[in-house]
C-alpha atoms as a PDB file:
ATOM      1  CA  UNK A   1      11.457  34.851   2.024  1.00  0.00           C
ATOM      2  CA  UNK A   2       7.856  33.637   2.982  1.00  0.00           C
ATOM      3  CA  UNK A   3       8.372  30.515   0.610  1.00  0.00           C
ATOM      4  CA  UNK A   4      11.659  29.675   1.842  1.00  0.00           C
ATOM      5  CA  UNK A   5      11.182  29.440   4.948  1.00  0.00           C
ATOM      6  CA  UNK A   6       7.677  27.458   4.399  1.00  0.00           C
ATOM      7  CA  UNK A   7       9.846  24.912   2.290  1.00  0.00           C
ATOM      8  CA  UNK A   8      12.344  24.522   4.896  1.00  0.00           C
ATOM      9  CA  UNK A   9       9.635  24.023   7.730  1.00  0.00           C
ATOM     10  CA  UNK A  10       7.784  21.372   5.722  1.00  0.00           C
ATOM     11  CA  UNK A  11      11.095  19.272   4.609  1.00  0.00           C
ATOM     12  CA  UNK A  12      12.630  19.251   8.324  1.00  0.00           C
ATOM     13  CA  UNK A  13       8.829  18.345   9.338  1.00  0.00           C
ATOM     14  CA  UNK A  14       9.048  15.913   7.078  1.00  0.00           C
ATOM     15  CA  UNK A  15      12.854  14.192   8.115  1.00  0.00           C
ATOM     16  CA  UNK A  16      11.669  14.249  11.072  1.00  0.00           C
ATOM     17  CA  UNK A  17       8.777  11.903  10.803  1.00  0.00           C
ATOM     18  CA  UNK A  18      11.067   9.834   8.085  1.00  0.00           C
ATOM     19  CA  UNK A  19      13.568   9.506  10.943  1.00  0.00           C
ATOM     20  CA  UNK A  20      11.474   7.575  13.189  1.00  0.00           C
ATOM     21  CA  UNK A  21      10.337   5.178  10.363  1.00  0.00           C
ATOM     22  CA  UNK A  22      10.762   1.291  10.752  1.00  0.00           C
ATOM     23  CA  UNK A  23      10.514   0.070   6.877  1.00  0.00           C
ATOM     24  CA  UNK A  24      11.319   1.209   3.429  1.00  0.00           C
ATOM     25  CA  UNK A  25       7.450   1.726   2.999  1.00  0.00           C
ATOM     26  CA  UNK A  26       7.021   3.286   6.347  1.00  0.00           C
ATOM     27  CA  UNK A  27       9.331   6.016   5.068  1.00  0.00           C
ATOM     28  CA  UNK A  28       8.634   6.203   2.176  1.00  0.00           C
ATOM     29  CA  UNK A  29       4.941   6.740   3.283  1.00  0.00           C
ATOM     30  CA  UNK A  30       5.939   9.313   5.524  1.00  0.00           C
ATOM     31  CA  UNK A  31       8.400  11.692   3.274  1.00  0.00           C
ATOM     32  CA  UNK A  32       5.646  11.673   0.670  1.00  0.00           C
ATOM     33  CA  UNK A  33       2.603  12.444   2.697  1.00  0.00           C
ATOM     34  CA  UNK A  34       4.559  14.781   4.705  1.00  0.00           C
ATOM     35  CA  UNK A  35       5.585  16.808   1.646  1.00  0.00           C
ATOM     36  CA  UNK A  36       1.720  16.651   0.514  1.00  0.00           C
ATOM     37  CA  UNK A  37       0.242  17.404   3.546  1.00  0.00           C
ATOM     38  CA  UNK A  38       2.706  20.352   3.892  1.00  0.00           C
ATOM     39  CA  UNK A  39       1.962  21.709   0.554  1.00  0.00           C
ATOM     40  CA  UNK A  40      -2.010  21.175   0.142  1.00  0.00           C
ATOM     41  CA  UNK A  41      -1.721  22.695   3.920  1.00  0.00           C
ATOM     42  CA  UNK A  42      -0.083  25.708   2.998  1.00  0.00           C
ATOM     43  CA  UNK A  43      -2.249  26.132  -0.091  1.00  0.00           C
ATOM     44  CA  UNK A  44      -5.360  25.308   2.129  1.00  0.00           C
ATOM     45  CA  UNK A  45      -4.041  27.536   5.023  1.00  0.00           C
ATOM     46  CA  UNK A  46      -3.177  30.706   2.437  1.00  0.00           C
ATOM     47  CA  UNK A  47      -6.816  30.540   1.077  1.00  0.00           C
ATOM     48  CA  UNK A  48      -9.054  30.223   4.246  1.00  0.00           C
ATOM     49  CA  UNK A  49      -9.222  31.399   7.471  1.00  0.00           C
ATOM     50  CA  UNK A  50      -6.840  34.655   8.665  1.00  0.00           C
ATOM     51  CA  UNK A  51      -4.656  33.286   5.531  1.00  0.00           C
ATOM     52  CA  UNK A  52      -1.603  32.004   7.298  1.00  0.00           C
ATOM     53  CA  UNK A  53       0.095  29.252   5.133  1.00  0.00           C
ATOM     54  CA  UNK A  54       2.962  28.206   8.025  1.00  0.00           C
ATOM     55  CA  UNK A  55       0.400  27.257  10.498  1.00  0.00           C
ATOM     56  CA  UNK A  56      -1.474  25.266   7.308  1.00  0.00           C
ATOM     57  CA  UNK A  57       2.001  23.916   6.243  1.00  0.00           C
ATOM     58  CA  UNK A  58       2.575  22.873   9.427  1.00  0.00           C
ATOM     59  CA  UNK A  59      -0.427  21.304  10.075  1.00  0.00           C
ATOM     60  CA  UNK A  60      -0.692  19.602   6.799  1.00  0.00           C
ATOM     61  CA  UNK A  61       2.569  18.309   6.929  1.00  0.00           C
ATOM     62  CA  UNK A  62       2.311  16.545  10.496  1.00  0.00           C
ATOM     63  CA  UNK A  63      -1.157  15.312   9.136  1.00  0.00           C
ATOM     64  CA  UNK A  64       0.000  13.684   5.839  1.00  0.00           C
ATOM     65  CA  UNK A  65       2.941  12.291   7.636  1.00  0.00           C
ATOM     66  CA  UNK A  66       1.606  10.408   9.888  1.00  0.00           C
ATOM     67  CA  UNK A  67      -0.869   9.087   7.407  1.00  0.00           C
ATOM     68  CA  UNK A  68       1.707   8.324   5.243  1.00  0.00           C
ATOM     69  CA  UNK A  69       3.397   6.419   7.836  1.00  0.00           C
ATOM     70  CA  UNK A  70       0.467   4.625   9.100  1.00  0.00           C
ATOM     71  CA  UNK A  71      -0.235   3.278   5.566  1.00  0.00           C
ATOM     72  CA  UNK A  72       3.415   2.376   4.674  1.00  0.00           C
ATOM     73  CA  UNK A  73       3.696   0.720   8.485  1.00  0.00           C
ATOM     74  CA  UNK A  74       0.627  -1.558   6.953  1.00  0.00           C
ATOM     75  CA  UNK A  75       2.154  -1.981   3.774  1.00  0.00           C
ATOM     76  CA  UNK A  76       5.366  -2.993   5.479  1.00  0.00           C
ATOM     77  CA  UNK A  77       3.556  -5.646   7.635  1.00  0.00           C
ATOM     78  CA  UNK A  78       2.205  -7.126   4.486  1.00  0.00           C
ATOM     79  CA  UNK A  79       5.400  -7.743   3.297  1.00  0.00           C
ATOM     80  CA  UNK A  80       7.455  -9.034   6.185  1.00  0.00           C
ATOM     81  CA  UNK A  81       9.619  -5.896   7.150  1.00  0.00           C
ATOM     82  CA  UNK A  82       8.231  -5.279  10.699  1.00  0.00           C
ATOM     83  CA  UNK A  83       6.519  -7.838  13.115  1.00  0.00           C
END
C-alpha cells in the first residue's frame, strides 16, 4: 500500500510540473528528473532521518523537476523552441 501510493504521489508530482512545460525538452526534462528526484528521494528519505520516504519522494520529486525543467528550458533555447 506504502509503494502505491508513493508511486502515485511522485507521477501526479511529476504531470504536474510536465504540464506547465513550454518545449519538448522542457518536458521532457521535467518528467525525467521528476521521476528521479522522486525515487532517489524516497530511497534517501527511507534511509535517513525519522525514515519517512513520502516526505523524501515528495521532496525529491519537486527538486528533480524543476531541475529537469530548468535544463531542458536551456536546452530548448538552444534550439529555437522558446524565445
Amino acid at each position: 500500500m506504502k509503494i502505491k501510493l508513493l508511486t502515485s504521489l511522485t507521477a501526479a508530482v511529476a504531470l504536474f510540473f510536465t504540464s506547465c512545460a513550454a518545449g519538448p525538452n522542457t518536458q521532457l526534462g521535467t518528467l525525467g528528473g521528476a521521476t528521479l528526484g522522486g525515487v532517489a528521494g524516497a530511497v534517501i528519505g527511507n534511509n535517513v532521518g525519522d525514515g519517512n520516504a513520502g516526505r523524501g519522494a515528495l521532496i525529491g520529486a519537486a527538486l528533480g523537476g524543476a531541475t529537469g525543467a530548468a535544463v531542458g528550458n536551456q536546452k530548448d533555447r538552444e534550439q529555437g523552441y522558446v524565445r
